[in-house]
N, C-alpha and C. Protein backbone atom coordinates (compact mmCIF):
# COMPACT_ATOMS: atom_id res chain seq x y z
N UNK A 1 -17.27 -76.18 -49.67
CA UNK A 1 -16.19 -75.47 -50.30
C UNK A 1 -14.89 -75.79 -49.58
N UNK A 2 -14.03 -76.08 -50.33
CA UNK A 2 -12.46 -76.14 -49.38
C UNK A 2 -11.51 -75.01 -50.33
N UNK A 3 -10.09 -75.49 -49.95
CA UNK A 3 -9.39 -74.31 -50.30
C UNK A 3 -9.16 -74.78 -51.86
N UNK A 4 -8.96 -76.66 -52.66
CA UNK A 4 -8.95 -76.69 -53.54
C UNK A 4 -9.51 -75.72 -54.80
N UNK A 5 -11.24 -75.77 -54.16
CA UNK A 5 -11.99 -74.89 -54.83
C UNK A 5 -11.66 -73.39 -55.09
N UNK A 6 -11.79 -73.33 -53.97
CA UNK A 6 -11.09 -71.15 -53.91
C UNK A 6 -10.01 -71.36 -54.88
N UNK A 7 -8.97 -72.18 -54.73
CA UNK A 7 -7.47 -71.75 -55.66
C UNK A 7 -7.91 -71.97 -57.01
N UNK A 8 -8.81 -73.22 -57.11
CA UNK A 8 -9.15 -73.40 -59.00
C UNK A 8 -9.65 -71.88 -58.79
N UNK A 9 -11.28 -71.28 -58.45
CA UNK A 9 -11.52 -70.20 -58.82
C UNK A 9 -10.27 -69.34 -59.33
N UNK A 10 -9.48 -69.08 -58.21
CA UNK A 10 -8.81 -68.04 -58.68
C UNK A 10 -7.78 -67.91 -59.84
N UNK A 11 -7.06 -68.59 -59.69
CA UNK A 11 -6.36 -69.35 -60.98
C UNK A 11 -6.96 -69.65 -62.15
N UNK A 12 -8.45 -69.84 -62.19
CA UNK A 12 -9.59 -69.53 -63.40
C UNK A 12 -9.18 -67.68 -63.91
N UNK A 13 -9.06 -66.93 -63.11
CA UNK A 13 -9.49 -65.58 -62.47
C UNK A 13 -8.47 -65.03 -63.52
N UNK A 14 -7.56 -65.90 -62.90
CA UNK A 14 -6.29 -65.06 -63.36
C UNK A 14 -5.64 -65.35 -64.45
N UNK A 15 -5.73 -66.34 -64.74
CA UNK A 15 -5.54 -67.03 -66.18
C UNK A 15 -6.24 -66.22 -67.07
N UNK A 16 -7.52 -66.27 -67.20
CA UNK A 16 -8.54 -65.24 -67.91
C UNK A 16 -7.54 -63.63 -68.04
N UNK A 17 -7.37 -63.27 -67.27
CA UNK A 17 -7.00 -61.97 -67.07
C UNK A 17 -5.39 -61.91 -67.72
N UNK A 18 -4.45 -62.63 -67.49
CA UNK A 18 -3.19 -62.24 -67.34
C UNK A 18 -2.81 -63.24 -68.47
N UNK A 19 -3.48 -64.80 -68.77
CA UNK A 19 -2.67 -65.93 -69.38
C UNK A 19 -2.67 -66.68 -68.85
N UNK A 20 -2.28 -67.75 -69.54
CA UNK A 20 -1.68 -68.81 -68.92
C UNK A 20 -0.30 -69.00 -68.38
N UNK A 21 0.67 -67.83 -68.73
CA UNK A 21 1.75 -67.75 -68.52
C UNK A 21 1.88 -67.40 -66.74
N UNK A 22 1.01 -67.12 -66.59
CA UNK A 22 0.94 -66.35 -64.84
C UNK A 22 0.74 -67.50 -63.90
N UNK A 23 0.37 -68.43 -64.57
CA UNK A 23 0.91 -69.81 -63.25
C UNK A 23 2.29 -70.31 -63.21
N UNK A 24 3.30 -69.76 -63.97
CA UNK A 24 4.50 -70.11 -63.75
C UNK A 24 4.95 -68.78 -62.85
N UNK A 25 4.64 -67.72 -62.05
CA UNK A 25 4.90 -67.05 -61.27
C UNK A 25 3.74 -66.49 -60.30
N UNK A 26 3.11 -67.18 -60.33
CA UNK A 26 1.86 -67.14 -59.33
C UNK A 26 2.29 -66.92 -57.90
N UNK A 27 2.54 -68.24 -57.74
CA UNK A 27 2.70 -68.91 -56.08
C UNK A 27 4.32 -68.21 -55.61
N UNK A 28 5.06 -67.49 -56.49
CA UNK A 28 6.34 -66.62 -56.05
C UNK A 28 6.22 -65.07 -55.70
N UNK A 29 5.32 -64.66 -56.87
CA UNK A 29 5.29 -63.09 -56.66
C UNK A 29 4.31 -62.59 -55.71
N UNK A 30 4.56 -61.27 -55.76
CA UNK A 30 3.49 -60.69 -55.08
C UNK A 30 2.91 -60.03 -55.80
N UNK A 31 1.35 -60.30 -55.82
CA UNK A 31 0.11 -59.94 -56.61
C UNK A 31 0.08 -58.72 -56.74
N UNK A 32 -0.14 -57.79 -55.94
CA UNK A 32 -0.30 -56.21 -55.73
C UNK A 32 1.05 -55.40 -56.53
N UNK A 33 1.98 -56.03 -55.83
CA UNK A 33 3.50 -54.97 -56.36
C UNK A 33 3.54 -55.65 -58.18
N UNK A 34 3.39 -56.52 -58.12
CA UNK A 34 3.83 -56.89 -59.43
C UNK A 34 2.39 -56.76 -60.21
N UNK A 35 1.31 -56.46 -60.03
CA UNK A 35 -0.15 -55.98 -61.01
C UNK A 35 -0.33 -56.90 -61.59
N UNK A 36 -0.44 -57.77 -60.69
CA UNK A 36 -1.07 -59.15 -61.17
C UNK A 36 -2.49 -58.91 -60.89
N UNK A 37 -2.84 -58.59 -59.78
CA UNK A 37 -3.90 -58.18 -59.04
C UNK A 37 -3.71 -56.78 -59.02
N UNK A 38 -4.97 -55.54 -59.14
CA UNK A 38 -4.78 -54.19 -58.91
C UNK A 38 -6.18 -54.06 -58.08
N UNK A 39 -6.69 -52.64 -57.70
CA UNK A 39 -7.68 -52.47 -56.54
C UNK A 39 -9.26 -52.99 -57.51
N UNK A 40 -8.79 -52.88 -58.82
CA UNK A 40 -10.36 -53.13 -59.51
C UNK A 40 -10.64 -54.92 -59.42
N UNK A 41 -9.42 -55.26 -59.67
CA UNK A 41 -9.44 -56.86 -59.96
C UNK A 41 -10.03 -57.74 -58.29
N UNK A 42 -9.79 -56.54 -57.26
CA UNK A 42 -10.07 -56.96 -55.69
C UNK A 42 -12.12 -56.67 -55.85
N UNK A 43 -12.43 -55.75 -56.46
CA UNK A 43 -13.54 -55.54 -56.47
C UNK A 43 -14.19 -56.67 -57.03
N UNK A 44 -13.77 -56.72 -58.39
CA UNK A 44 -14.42 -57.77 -58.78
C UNK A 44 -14.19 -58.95 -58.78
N UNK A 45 -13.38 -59.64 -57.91
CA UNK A 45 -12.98 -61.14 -56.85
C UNK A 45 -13.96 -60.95 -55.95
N UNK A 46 -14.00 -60.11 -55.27
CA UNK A 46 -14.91 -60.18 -53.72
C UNK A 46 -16.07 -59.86 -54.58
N UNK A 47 -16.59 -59.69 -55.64
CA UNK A 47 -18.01 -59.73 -56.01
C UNK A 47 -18.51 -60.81 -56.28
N UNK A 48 -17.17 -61.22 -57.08
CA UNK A 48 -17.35 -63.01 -58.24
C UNK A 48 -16.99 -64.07 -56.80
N UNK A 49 -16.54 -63.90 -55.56
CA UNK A 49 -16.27 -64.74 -54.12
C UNK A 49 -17.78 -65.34 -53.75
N UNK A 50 -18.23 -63.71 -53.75
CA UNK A 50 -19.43 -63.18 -53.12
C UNK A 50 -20.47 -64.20 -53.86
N UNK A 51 -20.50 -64.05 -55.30
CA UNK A 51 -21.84 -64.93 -56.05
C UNK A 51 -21.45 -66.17 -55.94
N UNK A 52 -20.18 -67.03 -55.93
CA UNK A 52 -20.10 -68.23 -55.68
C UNK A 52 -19.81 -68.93 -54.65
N UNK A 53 -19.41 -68.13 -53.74
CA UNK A 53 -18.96 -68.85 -52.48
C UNK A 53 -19.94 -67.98 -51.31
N UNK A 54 -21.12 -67.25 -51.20
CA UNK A 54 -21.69 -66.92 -50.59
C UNK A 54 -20.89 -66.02 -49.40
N UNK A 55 -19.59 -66.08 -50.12
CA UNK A 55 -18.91 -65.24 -48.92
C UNK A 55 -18.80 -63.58 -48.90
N UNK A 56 -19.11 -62.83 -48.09
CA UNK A 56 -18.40 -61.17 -48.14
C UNK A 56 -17.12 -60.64 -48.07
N UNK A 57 -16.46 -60.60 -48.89
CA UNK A 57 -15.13 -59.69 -48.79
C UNK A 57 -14.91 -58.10 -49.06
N UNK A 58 -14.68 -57.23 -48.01
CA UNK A 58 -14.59 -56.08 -48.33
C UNK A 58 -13.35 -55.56 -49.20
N UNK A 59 -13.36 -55.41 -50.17
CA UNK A 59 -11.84 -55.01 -51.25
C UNK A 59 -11.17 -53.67 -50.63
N UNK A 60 -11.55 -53.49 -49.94
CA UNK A 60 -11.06 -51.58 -49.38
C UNK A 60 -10.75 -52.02 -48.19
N UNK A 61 -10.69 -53.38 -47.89
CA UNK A 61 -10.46 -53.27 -45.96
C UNK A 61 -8.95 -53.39 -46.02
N UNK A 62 -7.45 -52.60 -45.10
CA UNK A 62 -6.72 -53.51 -44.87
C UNK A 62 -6.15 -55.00 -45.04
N UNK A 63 -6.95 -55.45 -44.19
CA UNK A 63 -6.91 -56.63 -43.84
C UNK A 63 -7.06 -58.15 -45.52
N UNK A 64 -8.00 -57.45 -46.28
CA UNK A 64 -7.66 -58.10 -47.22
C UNK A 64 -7.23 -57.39 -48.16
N UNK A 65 -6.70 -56.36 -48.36
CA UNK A 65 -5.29 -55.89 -49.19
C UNK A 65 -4.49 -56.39 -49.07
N UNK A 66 -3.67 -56.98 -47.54
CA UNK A 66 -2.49 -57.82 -46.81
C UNK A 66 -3.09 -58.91 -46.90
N UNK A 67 -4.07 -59.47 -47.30
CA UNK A 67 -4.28 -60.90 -47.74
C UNK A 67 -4.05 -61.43 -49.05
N UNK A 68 -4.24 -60.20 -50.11
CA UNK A 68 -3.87 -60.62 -51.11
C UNK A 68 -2.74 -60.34 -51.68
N UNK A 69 -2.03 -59.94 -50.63
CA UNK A 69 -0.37 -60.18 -51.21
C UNK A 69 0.36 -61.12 -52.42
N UNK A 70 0.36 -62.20 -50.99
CA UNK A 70 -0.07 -64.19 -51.87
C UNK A 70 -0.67 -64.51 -52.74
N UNK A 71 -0.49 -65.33 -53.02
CA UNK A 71 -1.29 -66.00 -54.01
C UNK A 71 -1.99 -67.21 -52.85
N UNK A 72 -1.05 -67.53 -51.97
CA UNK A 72 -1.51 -68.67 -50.73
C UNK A 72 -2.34 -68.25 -50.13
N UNK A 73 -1.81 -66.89 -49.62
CA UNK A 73 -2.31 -66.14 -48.63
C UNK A 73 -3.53 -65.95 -48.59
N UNK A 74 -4.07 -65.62 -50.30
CA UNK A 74 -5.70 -65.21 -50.28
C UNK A 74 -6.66 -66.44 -50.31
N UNK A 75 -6.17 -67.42 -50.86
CA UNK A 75 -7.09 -68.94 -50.57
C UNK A 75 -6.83 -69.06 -49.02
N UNK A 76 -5.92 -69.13 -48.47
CA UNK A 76 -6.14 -69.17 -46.88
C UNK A 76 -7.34 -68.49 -46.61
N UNK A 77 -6.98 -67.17 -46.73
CA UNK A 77 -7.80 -65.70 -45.87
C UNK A 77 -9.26 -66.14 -46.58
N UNK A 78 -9.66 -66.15 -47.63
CA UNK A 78 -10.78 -66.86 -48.36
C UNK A 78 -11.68 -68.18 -47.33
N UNK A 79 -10.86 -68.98 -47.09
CA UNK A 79 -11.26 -69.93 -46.59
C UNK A 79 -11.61 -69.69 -45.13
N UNK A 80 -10.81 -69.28 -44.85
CA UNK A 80 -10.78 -69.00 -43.13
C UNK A 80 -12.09 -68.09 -43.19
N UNK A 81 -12.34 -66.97 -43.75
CA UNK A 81 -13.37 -66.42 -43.93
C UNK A 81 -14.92 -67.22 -43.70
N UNK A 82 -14.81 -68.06 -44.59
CA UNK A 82 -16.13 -69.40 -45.00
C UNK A 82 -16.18 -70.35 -44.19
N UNK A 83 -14.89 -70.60 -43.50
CA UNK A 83 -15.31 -71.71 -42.55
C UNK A 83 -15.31 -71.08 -41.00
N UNK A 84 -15.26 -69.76 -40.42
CA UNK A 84 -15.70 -69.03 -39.72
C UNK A 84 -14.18 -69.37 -38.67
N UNK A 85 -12.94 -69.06 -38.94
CA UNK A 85 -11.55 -69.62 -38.00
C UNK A 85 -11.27 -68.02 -38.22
């Protein structure tokens, strides 16, 4: 898995959810303030992470609430996660 992968996922994610119009303000806004992303859409990322990338993300932790600020931020935090940094 690299970060290519994580960003298609998510950008799959969000497209589904929001449009196609949401990759022309993806990589600018912030996910949370602007409800691109809300606390349900974190649940079910770290579930849909979880079945494809074998990874655990807790949606209620801090730490990835302030990860998914970004749109960068959470393929980073994603990755860093999986490759154990």
């Amino acid at each position: 898995m690299n970060k290519k992968e994580i960003e298609k996922f998510l950008l799959n994610y969000l497209i589904k959810k929001e449009g196609k119009k949401v990759t022309k303000i993806l990589y600018k806004q912030n996910l949370l303030e602007s409800g691109i992303i809300d606390s349900l859409d974190l649940v079910t990322i770290s579930i849909e992470i979880e079945k494809n990338f074998n990874i655990k993300l807790n949606p209620n932790s801090d730490k990835t609430l302030q990860n998914f600020i970004y749109f960068k931020d959470a393929i980073d935090y994603i990755y860093s996660i999986k490759s154990g940094k």
